[in-house]
N, C-alpha and C. Protein backbone atom coordinates (compact mmCIF):
# COMPACT_ATOMS: atom_id res chain seq x y z
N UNK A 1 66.64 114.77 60.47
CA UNK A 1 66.87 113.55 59.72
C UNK A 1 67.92 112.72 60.46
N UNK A 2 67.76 111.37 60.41
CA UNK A 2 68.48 110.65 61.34
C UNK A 2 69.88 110.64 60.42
N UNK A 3 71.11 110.32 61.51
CA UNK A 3 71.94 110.05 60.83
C UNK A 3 72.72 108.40 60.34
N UNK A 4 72.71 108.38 59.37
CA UNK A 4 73.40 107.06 58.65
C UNK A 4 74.60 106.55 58.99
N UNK A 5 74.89 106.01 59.54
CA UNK A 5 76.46 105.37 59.71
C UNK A 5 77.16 104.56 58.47
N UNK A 6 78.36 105.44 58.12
CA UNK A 6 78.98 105.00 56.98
C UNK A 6 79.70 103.28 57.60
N UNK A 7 79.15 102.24 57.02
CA UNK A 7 79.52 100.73 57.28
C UNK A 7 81.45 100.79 57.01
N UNK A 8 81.47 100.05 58.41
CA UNK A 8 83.44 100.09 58.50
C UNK A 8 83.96 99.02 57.69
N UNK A 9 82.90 98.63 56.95
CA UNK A 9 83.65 97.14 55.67
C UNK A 9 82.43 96.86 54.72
N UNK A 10 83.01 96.88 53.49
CA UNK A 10 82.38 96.17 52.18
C UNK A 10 82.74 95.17 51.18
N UNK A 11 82.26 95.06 50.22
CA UNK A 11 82.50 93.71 49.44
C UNK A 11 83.41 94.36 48.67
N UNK A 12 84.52 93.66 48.55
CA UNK A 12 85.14 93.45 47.34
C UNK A 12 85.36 92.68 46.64
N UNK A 13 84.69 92.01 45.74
CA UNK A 13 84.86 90.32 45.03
C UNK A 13 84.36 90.03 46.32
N UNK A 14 85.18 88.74 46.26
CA UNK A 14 84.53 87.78 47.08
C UNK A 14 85.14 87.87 48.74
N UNK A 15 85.95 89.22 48.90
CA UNK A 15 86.33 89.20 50.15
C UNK A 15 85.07 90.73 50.58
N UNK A 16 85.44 90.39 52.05
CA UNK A 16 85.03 92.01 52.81
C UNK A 16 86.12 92.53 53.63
N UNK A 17 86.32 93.66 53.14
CA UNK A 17 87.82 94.80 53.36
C UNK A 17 86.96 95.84 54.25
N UNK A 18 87.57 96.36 55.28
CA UNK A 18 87.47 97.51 55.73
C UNK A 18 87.48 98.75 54.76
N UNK A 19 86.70 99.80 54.86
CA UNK A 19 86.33 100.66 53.39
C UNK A 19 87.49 101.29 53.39
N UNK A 20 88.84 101.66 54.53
CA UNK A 20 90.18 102.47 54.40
C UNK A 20 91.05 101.54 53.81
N UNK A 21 91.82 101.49 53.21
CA UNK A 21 93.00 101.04 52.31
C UNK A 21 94.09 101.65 52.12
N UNK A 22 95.15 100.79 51.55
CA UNK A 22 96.67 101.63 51.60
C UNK A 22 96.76 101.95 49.89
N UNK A 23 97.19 103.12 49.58
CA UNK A 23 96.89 103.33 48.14
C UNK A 23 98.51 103.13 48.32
N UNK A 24 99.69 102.56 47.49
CA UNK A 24 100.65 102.45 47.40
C UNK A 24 101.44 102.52 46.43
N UNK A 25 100.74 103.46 45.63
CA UNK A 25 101.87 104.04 44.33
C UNK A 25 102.68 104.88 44.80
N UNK A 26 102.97 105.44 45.68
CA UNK A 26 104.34 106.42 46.26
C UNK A 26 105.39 105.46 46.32
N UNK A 27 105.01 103.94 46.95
CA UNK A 27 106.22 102.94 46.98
C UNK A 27 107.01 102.66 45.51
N UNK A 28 106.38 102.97 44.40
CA UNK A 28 106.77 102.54 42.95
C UNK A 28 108.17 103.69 43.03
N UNK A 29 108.95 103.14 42.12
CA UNK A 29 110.25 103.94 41.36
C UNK A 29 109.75 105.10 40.80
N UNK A 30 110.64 105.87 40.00
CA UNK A 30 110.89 107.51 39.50
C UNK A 30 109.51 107.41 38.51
N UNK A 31 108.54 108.37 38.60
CA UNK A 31 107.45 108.68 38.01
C UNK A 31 106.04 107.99 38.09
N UNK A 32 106.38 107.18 39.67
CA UNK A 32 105.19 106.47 40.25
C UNK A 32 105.16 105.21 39.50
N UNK A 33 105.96 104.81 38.61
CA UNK A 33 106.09 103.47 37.75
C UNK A 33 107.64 102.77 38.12
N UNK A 34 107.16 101.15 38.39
CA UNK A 34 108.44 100.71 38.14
C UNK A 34 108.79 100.22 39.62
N UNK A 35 110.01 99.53 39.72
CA UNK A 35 109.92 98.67 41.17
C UNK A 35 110.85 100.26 41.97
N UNK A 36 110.19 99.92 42.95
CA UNK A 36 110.69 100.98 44.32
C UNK A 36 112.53 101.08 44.24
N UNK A 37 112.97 102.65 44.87
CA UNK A 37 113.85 103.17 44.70
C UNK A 37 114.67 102.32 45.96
N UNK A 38 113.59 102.18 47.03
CA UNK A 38 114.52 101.18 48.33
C UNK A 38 113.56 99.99 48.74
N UNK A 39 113.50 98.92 48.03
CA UNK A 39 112.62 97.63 48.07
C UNK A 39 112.54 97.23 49.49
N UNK A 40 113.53 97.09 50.36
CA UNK A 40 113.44 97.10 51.33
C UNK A 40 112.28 97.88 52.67
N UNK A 41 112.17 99.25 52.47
CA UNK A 41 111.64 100.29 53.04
C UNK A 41 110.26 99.98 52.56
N UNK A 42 110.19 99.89 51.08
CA UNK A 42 108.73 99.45 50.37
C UNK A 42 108.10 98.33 51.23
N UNK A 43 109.15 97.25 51.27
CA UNK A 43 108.22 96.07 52.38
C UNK A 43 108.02 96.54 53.53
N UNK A 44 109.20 97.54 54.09
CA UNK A 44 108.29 97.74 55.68
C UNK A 44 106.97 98.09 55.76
N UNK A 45 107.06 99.23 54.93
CA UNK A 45 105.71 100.25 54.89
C UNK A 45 104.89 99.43 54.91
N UNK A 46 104.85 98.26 53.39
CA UNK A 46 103.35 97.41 53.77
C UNK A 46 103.51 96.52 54.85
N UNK A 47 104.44 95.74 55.38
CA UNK A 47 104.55 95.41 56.52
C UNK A 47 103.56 95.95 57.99
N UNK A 48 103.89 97.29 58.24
CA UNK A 48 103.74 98.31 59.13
C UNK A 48 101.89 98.69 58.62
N UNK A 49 101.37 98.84 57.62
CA UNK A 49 100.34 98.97 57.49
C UNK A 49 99.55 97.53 57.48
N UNK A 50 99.68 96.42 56.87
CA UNK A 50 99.20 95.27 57.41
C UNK A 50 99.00 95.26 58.95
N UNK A 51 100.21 95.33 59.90
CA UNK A 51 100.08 94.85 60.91
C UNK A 51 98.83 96.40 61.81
N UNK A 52 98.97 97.24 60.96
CA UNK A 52 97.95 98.48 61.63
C UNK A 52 96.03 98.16 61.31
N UNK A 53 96.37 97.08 60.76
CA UNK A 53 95.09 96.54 60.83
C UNK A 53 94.31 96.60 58.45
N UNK A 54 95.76 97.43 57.75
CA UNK A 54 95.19 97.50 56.47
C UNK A 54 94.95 95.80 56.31
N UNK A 55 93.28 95.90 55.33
CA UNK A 55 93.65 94.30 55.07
C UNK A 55 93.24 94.46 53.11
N UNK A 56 93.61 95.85 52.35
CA UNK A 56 93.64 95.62 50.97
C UNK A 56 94.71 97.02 50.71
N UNK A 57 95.20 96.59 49.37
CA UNK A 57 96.42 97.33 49.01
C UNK A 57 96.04 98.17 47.45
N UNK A 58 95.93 98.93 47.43
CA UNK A 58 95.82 99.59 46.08
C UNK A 58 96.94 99.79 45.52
N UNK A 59 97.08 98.60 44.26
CA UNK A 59 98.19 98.60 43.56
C UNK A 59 98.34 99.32 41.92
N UNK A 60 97.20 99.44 42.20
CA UNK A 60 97.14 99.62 40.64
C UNK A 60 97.81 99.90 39.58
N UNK A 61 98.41 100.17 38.62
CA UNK A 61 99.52 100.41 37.43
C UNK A 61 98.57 101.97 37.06
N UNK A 62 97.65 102.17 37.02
CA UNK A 62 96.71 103.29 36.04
C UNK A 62 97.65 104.79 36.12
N UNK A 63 98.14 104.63 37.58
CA UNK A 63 98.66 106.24 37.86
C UNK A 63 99.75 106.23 37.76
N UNK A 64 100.77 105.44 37.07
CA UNK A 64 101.96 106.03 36.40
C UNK A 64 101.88 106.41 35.09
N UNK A 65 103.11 106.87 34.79
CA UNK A 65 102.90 107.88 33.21
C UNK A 65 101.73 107.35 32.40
N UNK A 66 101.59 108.11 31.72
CA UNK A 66 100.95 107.50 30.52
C UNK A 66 101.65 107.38 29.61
């Protein structure tokens, strides 16, 4: 059976993102909720992953406490 090549970008809304992304709830404050413990360091990171070519950010709120 031939093999399929998993496509290196898809739709999201109305943009197309490369399918890897930066999931970035580790940057959040004490219990994955809440603004970052060093705001500073938080911007590098996305800084440093933007410029590595990330072009979407998984921000989501869902995975802190409940």
């Amino acid at each position: 059976m031939p093999h399929t090549p998993i496509p290196r970008h898809y739709r999201l809304g109305t943009h197309t993102v490369r399918r890897m992304g930066y999931g970035a709830m580790q940057l959040a404050g004490p219990g994955v909720f809440g603004p970052p413990r060093d705001r500073k360091a938080a911007i590098a990171v996305l800084r440093e992953a933007i410029a590595q070519g990330v072009d979407h950010i998984d921000t989501s709120d869902i995975y802190g406490p409940m």
